[in-house]
Protein backbone atom coordinates (compact mmCIF):
# COMPACT_ATOMS: atom_id res chain seq x y z
CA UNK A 1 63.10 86.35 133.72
CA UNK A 2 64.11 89.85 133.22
CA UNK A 3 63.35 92.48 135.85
CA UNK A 4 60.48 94.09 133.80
CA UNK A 5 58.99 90.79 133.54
CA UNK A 6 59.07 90.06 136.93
CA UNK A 7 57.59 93.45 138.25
CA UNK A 8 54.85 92.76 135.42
CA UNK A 9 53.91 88.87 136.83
CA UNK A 10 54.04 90.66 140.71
CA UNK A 11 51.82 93.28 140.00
CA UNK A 12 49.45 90.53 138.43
CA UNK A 13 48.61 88.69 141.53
CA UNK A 14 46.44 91.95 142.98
CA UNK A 15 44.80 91.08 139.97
CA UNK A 16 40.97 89.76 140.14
CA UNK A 17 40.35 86.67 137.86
CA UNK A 18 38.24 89.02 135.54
CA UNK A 19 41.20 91.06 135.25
CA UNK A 20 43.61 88.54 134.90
CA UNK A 21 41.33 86.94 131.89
CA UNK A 22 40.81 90.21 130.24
CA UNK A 23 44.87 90.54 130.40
CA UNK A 24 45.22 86.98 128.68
CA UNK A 25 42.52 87.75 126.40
CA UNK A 26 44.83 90.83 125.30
CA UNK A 27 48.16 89.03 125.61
CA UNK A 28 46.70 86.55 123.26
CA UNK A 29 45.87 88.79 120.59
CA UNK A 30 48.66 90.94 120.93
CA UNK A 31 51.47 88.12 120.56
CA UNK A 32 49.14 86.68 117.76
CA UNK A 33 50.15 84.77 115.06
CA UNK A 34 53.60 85.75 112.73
CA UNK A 35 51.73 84.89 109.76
CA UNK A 36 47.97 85.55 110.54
CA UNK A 37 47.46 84.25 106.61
CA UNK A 38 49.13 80.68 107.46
CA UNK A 39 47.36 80.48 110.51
CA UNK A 40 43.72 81.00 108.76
CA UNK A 41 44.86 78.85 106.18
CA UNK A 42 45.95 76.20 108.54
CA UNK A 43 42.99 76.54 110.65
CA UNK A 44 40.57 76.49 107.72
CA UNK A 45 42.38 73.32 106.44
CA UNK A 46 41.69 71.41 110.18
CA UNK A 47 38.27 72.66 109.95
CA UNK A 48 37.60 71.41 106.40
CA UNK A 49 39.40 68.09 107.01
CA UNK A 50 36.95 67.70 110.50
CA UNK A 51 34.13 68.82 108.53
CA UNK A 52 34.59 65.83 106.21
CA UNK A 53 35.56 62.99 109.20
CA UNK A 54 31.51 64.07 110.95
CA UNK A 55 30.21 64.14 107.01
CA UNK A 56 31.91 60.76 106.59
CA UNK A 57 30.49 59.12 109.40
CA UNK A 58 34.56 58.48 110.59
CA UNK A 59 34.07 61.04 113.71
CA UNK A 60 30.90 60.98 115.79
CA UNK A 61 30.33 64.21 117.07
CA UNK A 62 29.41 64.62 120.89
CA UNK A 63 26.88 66.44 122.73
CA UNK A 64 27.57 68.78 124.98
CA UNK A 65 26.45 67.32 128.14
CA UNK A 66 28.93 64.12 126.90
CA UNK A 67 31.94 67.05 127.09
CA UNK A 68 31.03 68.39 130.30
CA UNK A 69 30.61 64.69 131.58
CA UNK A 70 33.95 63.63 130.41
CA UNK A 71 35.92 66.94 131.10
CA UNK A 72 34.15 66.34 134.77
CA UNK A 73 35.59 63.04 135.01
CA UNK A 74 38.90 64.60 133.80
CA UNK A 75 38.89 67.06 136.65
CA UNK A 76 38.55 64.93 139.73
């Protein structure tokens, strides 16, 4: 880890989790994709292709309260 790196990751911890996800939420976008193109491409591909698995009747979608149930579960 280079020295500006680690001062950076230090200076994080005084952070407060708001700040911390607002600094993600920034990081994120700012090391974005090389190719934003591909990436919409790719990601409008996945979302066609799960699209057609619900339509299809191969996927069955779940409810929210099934997610939160399971991710619950997960997290014990």
């Amino acid at each position: 880890m280079s020295a500006k790196l680690a001062e950076l990751t230090a200076a994080t911890s005084a952070l407060s989790r708001e700040e911390k996800l607002a600094l993600a939420d920034y990081l994120v976008g700012e090391a974005g994709p090389e190719n934003p193109a591909a990436y919409d491409a790719a990601w409008n591909a996945e979302i066609q292709r799960r699209r057609a698995e619900v339509l299809s009747g191969k996927v069955k979608p779940l409810s929210l309260e099934e997610v939160e149930r399971s991710t619950a579960r997960l997290l014990e």
